[in-house]
Protein backbone atom coordinates (compact mmCIF):
# COMPACT_ATOMS: atom_id res chain seq x y z
CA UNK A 1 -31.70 193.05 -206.64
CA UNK A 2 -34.27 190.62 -206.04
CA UNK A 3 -36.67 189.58 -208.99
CA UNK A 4 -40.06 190.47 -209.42
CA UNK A 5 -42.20 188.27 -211.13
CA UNK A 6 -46.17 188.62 -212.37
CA UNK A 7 -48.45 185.84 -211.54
CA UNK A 8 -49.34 183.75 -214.45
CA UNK A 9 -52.49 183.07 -215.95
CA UNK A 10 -52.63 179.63 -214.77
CA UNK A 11 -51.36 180.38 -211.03
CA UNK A 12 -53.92 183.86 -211.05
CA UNK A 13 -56.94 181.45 -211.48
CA UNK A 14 -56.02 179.32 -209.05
CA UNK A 15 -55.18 181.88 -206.42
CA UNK A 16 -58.88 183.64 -207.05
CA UNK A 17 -60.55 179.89 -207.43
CA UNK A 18 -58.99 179.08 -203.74
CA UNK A 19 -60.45 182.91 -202.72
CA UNK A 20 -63.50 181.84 -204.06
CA UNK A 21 -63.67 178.28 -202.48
CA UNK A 22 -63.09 180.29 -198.78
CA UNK A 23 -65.95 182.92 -199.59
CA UNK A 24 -68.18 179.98 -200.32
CA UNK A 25 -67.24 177.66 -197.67
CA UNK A 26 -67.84 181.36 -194.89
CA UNK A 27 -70.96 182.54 -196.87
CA UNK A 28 -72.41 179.42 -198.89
CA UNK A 29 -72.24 182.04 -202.16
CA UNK A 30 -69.63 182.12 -204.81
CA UNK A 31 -68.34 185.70 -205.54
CA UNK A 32 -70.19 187.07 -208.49
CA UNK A 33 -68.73 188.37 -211.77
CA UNK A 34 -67.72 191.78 -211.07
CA UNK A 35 -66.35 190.79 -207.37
CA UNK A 36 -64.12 188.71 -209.33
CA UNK A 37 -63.32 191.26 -211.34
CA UNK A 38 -62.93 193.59 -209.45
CA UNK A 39 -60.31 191.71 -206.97
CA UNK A 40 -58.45 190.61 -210.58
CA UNK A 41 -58.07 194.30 -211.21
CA UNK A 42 -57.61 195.78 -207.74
CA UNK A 43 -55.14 192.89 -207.53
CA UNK A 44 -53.36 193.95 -211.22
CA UNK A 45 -53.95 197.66 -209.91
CA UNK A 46 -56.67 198.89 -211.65
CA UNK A 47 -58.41 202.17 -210.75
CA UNK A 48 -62.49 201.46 -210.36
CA UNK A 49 -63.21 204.02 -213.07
CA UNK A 50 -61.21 201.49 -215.40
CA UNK A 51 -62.90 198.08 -213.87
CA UNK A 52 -66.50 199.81 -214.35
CA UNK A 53 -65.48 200.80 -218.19
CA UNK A 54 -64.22 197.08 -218.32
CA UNK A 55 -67.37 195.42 -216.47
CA UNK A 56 -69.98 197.80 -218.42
CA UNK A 57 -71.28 199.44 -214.81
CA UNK A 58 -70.83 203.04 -213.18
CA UNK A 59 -67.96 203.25 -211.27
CA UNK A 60 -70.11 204.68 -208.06
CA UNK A 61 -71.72 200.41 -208.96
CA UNK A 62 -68.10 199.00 -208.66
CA UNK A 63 -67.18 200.93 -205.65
CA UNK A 64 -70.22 199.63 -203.96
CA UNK A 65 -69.54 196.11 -205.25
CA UNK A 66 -65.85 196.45 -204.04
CA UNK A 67 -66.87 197.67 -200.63
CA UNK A 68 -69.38 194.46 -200.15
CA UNK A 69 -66.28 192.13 -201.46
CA UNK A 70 -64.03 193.56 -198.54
CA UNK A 71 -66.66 193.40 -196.33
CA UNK A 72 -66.86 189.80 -197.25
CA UNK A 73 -63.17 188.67 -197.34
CA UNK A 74 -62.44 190.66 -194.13
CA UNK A 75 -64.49 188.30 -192.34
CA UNK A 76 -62.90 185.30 -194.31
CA UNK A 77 -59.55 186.26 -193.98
CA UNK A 78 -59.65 187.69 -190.61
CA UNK A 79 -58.44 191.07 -191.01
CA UNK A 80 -59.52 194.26 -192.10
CA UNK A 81 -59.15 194.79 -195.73
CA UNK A 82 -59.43 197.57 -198.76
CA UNK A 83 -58.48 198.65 -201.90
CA UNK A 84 -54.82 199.13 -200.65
CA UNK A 85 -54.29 196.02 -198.30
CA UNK A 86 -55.96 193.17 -200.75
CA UNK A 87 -52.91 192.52 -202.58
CA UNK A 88 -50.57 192.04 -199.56
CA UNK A 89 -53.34 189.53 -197.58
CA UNK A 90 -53.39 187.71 -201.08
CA UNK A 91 -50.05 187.00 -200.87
CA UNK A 92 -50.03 186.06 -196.91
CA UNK A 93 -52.78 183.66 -198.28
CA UNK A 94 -50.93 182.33 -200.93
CA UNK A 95 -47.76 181.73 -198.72
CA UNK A 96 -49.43 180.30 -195.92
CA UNK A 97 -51.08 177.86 -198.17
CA UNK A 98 -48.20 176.93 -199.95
CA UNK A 99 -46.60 176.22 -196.46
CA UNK A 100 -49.82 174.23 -194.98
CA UNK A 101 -49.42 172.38 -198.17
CA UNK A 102 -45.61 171.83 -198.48
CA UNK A 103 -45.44 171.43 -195.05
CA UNK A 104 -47.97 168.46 -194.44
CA UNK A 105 -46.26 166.28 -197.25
CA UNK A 106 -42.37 166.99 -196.03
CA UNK A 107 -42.22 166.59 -192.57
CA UNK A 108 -42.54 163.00 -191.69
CA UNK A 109 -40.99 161.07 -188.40
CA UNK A 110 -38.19 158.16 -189.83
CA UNK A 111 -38.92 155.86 -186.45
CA UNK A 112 -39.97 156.32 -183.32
CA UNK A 113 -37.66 155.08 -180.59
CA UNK A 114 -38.36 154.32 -176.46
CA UNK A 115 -35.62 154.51 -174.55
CA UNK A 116 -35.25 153.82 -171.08
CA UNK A 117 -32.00 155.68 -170.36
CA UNK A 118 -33.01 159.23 -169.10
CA UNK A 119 -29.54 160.44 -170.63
CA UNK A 120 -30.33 159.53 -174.03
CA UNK A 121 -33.74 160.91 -173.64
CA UNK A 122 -32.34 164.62 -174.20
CA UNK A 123 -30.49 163.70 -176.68
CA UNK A 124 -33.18 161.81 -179.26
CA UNK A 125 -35.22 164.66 -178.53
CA UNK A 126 -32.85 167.06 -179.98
CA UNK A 127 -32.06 164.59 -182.66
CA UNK A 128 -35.66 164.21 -183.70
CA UNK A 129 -36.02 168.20 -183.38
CA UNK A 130 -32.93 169.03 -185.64
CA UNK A 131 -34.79 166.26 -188.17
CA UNK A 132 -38.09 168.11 -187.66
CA UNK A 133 -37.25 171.70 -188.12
CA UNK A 134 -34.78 170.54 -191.36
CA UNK A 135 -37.47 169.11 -193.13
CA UNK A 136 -39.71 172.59 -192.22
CA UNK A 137 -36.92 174.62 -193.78
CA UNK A 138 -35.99 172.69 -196.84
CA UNK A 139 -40.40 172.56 -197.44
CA UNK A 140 -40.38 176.20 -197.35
CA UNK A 141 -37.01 176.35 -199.73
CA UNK A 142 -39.16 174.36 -201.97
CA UNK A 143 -42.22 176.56 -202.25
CA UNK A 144 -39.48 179.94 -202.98
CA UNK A 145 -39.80 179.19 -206.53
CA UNK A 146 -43.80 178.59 -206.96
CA UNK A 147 -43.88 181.90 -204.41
CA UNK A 148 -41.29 183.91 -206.91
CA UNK A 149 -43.48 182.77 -209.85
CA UNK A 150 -46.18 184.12 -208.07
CA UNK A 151 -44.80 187.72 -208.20
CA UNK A 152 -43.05 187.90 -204.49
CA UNK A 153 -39.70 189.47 -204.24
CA UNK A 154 -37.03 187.35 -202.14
CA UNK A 155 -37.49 189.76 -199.43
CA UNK A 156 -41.67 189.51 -198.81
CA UNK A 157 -40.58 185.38 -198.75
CA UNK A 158 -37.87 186.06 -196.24
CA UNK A 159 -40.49 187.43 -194.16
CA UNK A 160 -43.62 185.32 -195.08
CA UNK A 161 -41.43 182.13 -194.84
CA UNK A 162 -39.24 183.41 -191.67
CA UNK A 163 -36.05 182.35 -193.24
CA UNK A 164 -32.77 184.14 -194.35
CA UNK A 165 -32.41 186.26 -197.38
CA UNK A 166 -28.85 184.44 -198.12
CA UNK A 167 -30.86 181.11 -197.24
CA UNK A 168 -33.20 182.06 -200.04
CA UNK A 169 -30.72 183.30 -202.59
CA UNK A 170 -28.30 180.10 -201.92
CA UNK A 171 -31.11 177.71 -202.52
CA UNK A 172 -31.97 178.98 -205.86
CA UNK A 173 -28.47 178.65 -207.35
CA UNK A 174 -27.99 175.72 -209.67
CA UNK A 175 -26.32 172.74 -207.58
């Protein structure tokens, strides 16, 4: 069975401050108050009666509110998104950034080489290929951990990062 971690408190805030950041870059406004609380909740799966009690407003007031905020981060994200399907872009978010990230710092070419001998040509290619794709798959091996702590299971990384389950599993024993 795979394990199921929550977010922490440290890695929540920073998921909702990058959420934030994109709202504000698409609509020059930060989310207000209750938007953030409400995604927080929705996110932690809170019913709107509950996040009204919690936010001192009618719940008919946080609907509303929570319809404008997936109004608003459908257009940021790209995709159509509700009560149900906030949680799951989150997490495409939070992979893809983690990859953008990871991936920009790991891959890096050793040397560049000219050769003249159409042979070799093929064969430096595939050389610098195997190097390239190697580097992409040990990046994504080392975001598994950060994505774990942020409360994926090893399958939703499988499929985020494209890699194999037994990949996955085998890079988080203890060397």
């Amino acid at each position: 069975m795979s394990p199921n971690l929550n977010i922490t408190p440290m890695d929540t805030q920073e998921v909702f401050s990058l959420i934030d950041n994109l709202v504000f870059d698409h609509t020059g406004k930060h989310l207000d108050t209750l938007q953030l609380g409400i995604l927080k909740n929705v996110f932690d799966g809170q019913k709107y009666a509950k996040i009204a009690e919690k936010y001192n407003c009618s719940e008919g007031h946080a609907r509303d509110k929570a319809y404008e905020l997936w109004r608003i981060l459908s257009e940021v994200l790209g995709e159509e998104l509700n009560k149900s399907t906030v949680r799951s872009a989150i997490e495409r978010l939070i992979v893809s950034n983690s990859i953008n990230n990871l991936g920009n710092k790991s891959v890096k070419i050793d040397q560049v080489t000219f050769c003249h001998n159409p042979s070799n040509d093929r064969e430096i290619e595939n050389y610098h290929i195997y190097k390239t794709e190697n580097n992409v798959i040990k990046a994504k091996l080392e975001t598994v951990p950060k994505l774990i702590g942020l409360g994926l299971t090893i399958e939703q990384i499988a499929q985020a990062l494209d890699l194999d389950i037994q990949l996955i599993l085998d890079s988080l024993k203890p060397e």
